[in-house]
PDB file of N, CA and C in Angstrom:
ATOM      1  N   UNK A   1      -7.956 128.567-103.874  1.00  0.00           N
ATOM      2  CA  UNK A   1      -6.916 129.139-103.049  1.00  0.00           C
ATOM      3  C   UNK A   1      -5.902 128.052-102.703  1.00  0.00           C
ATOM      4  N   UNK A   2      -4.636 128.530-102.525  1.00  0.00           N
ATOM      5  CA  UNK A   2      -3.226 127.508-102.393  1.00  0.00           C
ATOM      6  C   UNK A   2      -2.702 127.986-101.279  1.00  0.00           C
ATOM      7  N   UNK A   3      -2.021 127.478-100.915  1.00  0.00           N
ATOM      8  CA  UNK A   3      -0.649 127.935 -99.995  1.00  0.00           C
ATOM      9  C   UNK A   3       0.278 128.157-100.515  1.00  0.00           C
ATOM     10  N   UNK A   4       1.411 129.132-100.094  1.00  0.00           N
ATOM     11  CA  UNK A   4       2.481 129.332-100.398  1.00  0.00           C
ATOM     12  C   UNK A   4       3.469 130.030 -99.726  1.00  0.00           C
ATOM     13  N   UNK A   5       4.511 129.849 -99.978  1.00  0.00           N
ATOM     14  CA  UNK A   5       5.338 129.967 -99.202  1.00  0.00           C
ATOM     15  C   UNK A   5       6.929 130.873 -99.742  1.00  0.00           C
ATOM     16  N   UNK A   6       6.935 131.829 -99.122  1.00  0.00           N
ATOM     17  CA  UNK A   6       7.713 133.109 -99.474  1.00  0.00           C
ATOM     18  C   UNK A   6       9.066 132.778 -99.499  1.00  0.00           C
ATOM     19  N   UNK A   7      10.482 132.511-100.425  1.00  0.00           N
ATOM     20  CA  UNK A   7      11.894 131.688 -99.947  1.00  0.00           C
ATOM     21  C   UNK A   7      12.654 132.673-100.150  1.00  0.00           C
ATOM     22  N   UNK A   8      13.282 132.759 -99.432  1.00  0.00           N
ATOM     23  CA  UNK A   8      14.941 134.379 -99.326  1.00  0.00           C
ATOM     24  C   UNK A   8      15.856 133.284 -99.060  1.00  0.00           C
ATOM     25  N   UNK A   9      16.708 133.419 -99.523  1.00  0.00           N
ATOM     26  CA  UNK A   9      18.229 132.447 -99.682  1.00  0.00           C
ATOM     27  C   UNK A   9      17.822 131.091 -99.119  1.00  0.00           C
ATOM     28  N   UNK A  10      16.846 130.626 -99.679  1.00  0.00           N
ATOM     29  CA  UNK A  10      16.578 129.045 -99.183  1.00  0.00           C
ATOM     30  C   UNK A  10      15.856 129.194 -97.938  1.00  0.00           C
ATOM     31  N   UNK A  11      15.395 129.896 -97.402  1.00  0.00           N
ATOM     32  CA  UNK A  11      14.487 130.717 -95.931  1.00  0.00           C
ATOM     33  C   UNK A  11      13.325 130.535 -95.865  1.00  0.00           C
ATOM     34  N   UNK A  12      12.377 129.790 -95.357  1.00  0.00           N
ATOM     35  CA  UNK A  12      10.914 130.351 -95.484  1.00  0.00           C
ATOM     36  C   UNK A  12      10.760 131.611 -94.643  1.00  0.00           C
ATOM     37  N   UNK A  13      10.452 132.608 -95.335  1.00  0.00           N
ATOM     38  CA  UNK A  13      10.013 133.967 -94.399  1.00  0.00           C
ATOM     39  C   UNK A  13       8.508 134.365 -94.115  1.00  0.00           C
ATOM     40  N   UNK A  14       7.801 133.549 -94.911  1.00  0.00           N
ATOM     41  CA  UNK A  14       6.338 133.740 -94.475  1.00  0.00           C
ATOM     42  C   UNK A  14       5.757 132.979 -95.464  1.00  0.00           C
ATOM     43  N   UNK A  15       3.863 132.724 -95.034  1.00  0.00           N
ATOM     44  CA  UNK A  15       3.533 131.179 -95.429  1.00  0.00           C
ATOM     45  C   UNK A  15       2.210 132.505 -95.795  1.00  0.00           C
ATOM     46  N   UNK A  16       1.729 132.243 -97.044  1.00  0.00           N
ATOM     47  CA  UNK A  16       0.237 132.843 -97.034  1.00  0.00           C
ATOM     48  C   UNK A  16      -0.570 131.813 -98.033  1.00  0.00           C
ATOM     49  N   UNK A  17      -2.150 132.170 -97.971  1.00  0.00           N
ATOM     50  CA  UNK A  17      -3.231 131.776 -99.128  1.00  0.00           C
ATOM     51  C   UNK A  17      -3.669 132.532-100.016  1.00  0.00           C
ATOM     52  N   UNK A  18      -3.109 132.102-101.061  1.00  0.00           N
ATOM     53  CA  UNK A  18      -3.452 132.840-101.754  1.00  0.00           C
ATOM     54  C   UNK A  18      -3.857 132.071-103.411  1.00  0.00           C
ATOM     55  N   UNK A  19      -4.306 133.019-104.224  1.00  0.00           N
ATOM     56  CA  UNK A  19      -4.620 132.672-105.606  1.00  0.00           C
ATOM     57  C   UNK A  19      -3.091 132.370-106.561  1.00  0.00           C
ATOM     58  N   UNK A  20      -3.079 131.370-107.295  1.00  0.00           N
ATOM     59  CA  UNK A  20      -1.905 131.070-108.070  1.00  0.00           C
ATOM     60  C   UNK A  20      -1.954 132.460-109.239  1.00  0.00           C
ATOM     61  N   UNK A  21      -2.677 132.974-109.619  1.00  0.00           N
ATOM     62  CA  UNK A  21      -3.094 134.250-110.352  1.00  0.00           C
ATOM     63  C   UNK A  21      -2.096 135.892-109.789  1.00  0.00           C
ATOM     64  N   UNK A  22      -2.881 135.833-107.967  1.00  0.00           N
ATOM     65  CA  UNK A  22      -2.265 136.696-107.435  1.00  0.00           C
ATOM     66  C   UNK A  22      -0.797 136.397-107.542  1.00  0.00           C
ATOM     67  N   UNK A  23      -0.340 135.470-107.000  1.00  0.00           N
ATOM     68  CA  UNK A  23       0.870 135.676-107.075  1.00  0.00           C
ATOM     69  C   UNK A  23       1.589 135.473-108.351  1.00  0.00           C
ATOM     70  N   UNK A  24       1.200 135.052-109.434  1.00  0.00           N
ATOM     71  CA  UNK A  24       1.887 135.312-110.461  1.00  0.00           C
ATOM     72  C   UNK A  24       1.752 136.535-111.134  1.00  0.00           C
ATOM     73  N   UNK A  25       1.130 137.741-110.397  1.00  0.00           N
ATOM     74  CA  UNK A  25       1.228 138.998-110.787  1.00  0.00           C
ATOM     75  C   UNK A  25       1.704 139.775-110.366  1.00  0.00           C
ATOM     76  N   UNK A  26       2.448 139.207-109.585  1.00  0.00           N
ATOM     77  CA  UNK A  26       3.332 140.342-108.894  1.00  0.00           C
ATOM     78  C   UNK A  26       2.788 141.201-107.416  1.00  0.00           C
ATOM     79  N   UNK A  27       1.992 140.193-107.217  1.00  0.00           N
ATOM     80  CA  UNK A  27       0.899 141.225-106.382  1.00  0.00           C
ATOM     81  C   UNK A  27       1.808 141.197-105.033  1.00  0.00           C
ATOM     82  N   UNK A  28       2.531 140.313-104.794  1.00  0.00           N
ATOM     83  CA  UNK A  28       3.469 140.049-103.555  1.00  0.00           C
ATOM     84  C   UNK A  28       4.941 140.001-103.996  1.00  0.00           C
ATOM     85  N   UNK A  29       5.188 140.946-104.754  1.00  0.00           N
ATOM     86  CA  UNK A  29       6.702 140.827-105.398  1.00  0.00           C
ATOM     87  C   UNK A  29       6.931 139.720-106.183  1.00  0.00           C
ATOM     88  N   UNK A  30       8.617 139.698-105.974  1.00  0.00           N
ATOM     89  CA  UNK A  30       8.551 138.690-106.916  1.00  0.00           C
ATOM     90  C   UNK A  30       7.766 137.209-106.877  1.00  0.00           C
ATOM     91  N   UNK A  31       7.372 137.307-107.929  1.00  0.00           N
ATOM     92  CA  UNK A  31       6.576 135.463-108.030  1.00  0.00           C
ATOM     93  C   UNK A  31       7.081 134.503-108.244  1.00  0.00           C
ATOM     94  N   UNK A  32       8.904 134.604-108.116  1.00  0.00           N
ATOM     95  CA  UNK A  32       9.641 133.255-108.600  1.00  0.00           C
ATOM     96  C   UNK A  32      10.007 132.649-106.753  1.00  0.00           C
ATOM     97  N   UNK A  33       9.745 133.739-105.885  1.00  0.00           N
ATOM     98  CA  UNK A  33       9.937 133.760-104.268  1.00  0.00           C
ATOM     99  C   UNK A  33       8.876 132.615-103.935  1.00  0.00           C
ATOM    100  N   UNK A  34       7.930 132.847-104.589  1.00  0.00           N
ATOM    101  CA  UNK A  34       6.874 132.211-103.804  1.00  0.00           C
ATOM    102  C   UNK A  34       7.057 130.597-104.538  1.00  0.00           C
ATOM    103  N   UNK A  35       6.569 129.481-103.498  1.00  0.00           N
ATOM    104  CA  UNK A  35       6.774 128.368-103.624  1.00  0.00           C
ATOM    105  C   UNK A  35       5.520 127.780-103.210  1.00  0.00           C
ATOM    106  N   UNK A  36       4.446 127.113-103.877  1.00  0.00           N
ATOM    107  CA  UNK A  36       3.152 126.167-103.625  1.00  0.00           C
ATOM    108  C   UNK A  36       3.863 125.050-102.857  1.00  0.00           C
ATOM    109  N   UNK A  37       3.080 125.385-101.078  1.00  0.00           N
ATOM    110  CA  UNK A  37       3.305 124.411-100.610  1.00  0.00           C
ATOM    111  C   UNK A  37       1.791 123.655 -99.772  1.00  0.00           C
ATOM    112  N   UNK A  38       1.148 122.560-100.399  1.00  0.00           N
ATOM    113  CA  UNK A  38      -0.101 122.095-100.216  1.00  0.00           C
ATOM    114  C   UNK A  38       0.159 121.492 -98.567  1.00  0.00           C
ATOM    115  N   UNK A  39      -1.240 121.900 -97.922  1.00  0.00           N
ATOM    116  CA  UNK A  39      -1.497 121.595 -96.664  1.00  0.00           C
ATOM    117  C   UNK A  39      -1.168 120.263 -95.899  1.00  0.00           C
ATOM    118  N   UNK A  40      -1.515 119.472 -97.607  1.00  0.00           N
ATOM    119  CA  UNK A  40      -1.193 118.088 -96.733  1.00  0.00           C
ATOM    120  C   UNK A  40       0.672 117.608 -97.067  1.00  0.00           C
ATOM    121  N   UNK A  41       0.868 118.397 -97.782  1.00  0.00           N
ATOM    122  CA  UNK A  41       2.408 118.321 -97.992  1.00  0.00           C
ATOM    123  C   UNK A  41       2.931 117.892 -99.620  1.00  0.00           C
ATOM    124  N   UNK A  42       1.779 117.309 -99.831  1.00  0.00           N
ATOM    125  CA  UNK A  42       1.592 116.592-101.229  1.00  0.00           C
ATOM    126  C   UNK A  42       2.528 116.820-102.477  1.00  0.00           C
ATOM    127  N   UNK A  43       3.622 118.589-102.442  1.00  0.00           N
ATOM    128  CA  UNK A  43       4.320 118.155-103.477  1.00  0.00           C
ATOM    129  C   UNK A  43       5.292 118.380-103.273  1.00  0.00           C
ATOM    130  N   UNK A  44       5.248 119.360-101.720  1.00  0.00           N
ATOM    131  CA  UNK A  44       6.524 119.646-101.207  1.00  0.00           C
ATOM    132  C   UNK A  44       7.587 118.750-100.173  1.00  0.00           C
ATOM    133  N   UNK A  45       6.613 117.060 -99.588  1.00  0.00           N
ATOM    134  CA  UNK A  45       7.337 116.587 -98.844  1.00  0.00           C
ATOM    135  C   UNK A  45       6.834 117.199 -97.028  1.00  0.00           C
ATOM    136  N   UNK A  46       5.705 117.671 -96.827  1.00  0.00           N
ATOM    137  CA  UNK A  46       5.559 118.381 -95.937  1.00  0.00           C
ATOM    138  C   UNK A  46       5.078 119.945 -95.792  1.00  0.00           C
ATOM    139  N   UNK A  47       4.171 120.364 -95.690  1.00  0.00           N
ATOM    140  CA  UNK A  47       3.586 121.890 -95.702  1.00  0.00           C
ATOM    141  C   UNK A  47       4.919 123.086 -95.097  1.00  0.00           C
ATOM    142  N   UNK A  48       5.232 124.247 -95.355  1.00  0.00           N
ATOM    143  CA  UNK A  48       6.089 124.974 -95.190  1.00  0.00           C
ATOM    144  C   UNK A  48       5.680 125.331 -94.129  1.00  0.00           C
ATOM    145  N   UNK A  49       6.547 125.651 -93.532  1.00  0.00           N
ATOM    146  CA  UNK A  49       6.826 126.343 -91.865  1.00  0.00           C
ATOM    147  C   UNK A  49       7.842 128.044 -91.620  1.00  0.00           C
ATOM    148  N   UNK A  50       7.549 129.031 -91.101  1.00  0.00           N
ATOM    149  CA  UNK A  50       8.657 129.971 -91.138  1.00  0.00           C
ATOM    150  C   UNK A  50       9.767 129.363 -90.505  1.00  0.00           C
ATOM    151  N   UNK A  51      11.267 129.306 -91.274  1.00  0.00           N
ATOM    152  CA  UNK A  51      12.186 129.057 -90.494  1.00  0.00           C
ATOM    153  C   UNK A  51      12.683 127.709 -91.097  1.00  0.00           C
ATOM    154  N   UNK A  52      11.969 127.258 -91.667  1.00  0.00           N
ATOM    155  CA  UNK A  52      12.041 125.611 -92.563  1.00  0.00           C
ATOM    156  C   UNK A  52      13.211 126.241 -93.938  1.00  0.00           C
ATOM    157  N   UNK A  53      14.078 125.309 -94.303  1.00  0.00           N
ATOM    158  CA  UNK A  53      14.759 125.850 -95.505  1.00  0.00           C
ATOM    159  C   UNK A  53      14.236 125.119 -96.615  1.00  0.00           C
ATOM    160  N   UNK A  54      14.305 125.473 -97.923  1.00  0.00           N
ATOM    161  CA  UNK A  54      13.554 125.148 -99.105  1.00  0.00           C
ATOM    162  C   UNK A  54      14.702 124.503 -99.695  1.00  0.00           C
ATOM    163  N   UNK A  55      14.983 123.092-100.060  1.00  0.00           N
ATOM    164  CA  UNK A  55      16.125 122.315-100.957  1.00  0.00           C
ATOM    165  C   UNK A  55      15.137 122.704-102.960  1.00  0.00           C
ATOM    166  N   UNK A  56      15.601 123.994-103.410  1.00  0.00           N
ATOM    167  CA  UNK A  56      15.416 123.376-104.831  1.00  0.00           C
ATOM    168  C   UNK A  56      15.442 122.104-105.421  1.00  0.00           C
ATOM    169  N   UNK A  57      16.544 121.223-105.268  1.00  0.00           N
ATOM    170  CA  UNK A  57      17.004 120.403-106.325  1.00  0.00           C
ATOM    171  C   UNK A  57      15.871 118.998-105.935  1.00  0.00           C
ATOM    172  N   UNK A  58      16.015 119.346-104.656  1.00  0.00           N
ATOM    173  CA  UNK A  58      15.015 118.093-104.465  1.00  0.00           C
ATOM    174  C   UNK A  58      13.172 118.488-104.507  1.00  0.00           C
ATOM    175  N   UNK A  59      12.737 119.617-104.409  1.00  0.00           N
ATOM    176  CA  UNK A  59      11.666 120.351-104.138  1.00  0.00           C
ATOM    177  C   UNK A  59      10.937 120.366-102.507  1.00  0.00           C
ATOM    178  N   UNK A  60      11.655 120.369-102.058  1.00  0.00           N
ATOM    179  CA  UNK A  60      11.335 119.583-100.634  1.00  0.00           C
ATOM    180  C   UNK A  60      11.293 121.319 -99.633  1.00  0.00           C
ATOM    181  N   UNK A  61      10.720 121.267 -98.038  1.00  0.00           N
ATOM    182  CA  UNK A  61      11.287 122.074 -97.423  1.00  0.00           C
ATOM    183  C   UNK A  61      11.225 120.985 -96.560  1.00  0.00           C
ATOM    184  N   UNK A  62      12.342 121.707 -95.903  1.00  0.00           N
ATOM    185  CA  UNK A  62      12.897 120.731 -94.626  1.00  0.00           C
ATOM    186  C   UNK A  62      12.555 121.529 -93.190  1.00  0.00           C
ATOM    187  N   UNK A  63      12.830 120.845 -92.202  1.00  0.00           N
ATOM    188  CA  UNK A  63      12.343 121.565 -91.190  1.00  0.00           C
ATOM    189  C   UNK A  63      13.649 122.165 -90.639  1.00  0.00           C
ATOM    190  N   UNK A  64      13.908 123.287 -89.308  1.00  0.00           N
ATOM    191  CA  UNK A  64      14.911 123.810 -88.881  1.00  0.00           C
ATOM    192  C   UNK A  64      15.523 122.422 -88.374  1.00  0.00           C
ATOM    193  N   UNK A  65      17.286 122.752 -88.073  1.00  0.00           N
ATOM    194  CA  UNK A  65      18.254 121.965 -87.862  1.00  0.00           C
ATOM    195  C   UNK A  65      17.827 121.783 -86.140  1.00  0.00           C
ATOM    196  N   UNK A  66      17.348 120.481 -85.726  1.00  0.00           N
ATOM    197  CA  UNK A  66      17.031 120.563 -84.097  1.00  0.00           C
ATOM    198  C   UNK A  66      18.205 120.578 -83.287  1.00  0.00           C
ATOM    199  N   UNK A  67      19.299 120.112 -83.658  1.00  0.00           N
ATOM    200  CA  UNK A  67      20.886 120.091 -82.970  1.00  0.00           C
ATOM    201  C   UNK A  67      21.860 120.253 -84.098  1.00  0.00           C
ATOM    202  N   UNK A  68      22.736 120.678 -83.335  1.00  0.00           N
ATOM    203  CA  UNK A  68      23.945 120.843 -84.252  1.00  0.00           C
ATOM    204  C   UNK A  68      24.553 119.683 -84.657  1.00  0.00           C
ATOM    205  N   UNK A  69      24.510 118.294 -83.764  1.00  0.00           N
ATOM    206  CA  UNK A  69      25.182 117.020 -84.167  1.00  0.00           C
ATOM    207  C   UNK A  69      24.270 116.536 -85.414  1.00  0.00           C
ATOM    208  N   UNK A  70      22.716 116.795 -85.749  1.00  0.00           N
ATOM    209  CA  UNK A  70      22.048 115.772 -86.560  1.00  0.00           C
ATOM    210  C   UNK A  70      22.211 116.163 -87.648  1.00  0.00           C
ATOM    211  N   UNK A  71      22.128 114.948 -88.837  1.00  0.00           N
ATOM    212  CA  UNK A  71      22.602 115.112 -90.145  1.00  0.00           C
ATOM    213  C   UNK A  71      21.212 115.086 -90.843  1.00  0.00           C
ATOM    214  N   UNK A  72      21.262 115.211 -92.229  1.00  0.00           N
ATOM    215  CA  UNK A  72      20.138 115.470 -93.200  1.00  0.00           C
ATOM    216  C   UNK A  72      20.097 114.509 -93.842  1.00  0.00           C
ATOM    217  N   UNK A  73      19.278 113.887 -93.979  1.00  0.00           N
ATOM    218  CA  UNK A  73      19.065 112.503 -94.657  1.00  0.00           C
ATOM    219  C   UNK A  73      17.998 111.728 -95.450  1.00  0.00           C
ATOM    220  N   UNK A  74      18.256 112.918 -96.677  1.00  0.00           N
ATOM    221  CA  UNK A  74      16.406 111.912 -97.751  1.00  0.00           C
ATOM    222  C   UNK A  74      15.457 113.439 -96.957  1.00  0.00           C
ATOM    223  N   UNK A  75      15.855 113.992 -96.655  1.00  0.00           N
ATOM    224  CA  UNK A  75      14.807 115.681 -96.655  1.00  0.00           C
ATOM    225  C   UNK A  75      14.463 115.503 -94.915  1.00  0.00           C
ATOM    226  N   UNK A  76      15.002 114.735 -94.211  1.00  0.00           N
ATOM    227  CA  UNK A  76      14.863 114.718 -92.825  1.00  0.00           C
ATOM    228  C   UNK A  76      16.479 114.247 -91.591  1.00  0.00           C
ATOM    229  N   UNK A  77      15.814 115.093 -90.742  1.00  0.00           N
ATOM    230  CA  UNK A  77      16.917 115.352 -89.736  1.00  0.00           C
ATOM    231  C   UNK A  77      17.212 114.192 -89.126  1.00  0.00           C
ATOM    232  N   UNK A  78      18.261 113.553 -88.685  1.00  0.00           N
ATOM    233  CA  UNK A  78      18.044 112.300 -87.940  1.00  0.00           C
ATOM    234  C   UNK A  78      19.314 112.606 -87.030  1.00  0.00           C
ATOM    235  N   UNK A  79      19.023 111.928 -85.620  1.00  0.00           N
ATOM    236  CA  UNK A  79      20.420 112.131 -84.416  1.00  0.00           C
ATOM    237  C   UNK A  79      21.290 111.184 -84.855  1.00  0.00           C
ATOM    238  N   UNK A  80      22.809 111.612 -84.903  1.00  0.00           N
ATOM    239  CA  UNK A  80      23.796 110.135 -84.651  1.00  0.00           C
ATOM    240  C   UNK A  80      23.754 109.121 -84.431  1.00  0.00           C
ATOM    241  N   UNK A  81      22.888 109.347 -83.100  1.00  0.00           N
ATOM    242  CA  UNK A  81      22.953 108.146 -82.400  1.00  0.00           C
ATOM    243  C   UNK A  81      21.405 107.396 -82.806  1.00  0.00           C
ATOM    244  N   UNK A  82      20.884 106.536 -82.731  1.00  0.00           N
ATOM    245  CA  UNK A  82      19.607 106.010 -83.084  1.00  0.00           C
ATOM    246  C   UNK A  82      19.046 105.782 -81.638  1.00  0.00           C
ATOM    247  N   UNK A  83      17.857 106.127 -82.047  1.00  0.00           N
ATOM    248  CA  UNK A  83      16.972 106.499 -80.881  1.00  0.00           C
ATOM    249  C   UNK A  83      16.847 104.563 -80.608  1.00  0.00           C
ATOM    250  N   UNK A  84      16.937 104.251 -79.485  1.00  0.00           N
ATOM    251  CA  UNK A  84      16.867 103.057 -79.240  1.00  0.00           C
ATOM    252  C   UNK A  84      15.131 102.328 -79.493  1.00  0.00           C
ATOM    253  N   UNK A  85      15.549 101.308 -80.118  1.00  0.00           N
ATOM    254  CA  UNK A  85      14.326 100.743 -80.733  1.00  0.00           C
ATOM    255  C   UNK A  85      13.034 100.097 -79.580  1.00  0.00           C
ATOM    256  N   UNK A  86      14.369  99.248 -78.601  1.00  0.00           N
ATOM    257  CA  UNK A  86      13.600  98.522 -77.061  1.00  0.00           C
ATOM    258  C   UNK A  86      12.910  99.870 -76.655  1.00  0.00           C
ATOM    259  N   UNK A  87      12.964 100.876 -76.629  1.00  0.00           N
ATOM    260  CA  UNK A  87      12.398 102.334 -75.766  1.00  0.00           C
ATOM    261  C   UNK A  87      11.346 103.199 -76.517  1.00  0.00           C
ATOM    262  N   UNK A  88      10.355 102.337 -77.484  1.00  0.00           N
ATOM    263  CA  UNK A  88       9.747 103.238 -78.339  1.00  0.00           C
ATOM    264  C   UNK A  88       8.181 103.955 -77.361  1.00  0.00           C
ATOM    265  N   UNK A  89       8.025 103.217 -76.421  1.00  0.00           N
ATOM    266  CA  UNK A  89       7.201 103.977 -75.587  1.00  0.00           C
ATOM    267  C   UNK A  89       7.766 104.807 -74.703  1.00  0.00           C
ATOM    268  N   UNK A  90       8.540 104.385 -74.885  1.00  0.00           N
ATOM    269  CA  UNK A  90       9.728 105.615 -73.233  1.00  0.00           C
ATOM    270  C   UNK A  90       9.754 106.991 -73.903  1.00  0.00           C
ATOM    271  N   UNK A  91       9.518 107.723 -72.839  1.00  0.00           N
ATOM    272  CA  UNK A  91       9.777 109.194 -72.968  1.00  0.00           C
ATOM    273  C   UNK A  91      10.933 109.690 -73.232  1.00  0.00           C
ATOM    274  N   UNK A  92      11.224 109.763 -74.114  1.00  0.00           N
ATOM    275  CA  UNK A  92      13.200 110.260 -74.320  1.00  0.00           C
ATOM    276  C   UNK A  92      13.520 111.391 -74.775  1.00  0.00           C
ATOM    277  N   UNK A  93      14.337 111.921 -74.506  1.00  0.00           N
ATOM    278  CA  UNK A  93      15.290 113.289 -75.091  1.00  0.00           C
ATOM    279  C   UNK A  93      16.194 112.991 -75.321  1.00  0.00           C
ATOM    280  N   UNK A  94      16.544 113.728 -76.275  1.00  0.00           N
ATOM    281  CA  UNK A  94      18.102 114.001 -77.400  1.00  0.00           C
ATOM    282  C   UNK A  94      18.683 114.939 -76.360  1.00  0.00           C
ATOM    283  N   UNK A  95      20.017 114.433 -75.916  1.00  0.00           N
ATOM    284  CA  UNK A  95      21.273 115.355 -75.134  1.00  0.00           C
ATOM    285  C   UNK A  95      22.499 115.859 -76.024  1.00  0.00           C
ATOM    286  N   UNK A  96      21.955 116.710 -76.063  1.00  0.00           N
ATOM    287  CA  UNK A  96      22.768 117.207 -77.203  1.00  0.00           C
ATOM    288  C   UNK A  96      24.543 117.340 -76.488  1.00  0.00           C
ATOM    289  N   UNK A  97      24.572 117.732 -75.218  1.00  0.00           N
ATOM    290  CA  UNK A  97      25.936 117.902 -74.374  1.00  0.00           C
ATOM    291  C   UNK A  97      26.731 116.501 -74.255  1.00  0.00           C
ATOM    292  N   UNK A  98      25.655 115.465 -74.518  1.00  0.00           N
ATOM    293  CA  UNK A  98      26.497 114.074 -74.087  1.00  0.00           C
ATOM    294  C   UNK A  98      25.898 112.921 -75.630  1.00  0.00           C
ATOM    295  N   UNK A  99      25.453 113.721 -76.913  1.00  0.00           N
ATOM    296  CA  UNK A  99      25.346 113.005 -78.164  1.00  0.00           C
ATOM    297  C   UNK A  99      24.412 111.647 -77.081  1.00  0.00           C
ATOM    298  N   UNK A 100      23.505 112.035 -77.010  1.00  0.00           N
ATOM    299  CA  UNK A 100      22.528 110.822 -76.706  1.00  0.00           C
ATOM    300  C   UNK A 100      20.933 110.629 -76.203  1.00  0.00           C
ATOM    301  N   UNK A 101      20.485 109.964 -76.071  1.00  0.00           N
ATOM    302  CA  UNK A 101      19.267 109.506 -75.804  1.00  0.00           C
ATOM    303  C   UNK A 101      18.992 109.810 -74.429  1.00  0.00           C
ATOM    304  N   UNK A 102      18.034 110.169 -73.679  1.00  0.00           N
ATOM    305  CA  UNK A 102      17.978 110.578 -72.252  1.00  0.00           C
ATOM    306  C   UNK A 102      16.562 110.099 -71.528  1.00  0.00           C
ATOM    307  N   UNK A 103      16.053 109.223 -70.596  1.00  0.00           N
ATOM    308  CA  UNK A 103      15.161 109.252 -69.982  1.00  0.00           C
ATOM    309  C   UNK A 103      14.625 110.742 -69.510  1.00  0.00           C
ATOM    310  N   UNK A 104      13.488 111.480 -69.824  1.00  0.00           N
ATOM    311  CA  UNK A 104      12.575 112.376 -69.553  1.00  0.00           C
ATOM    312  C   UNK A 104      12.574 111.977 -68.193  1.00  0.00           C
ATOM    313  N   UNK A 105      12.432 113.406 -66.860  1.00  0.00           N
ATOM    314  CA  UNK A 105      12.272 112.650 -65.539  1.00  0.00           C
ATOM    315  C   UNK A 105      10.814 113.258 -65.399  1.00  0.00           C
ATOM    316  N   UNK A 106       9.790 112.675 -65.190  1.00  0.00           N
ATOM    317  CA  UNK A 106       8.411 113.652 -65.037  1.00  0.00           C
ATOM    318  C   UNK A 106       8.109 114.066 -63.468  1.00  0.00           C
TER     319      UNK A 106
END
């Protein structure tokens, strides 16, 4: 049994297990939809998620866009701004209203 992962215009719309057999029979529609994506991520760059978009050219799925400012870069999202390096134990948030890094207040 595999994983796989269902793609509508570059979309993951649903993630199932199934036999490489079943789905090359049509048993879930078309079988060119479905995309083997292994648990540990192994060929896709990361296991599929609903809501993740599927890059053909690279074979990759990527995860949803977390802000509108962050760019795509090598199959991952990264902020503008760089998360400051001195603060890697600090609790931080991305402000998306002010493009920046934010102390978490607990």
């Amino acid at each position: 049994m595999s994983h796989f992962a269902k793609v509508v215009d570059g979309v993951v719309t649903a993630v199932i297990v199934a036999d490489r057999a079943f789905i090359d029979s049509g048993g879930v529609e078309d079988p060119s939809a479905w995309i083997q994506t292994p648990y540990n991520g192994s060929l896709s760059g990361r296991y599929a998620g609903i809501g993740n978009t599927y890059d053909s050219v690279s074979g990759l799925f990527i995860d949803s866009k977390p802000y509108p400012s962050w760019v795509l870069r090598e199959g991952k999202w990264e902020a503008p701004v760089p998360r400051p390096e001195e603060e890697v134990d600090a609790l931080l948030s991305w402000n998306e209203d002010t493009i920046s890094w934010e102390h978490v207040k607990i």
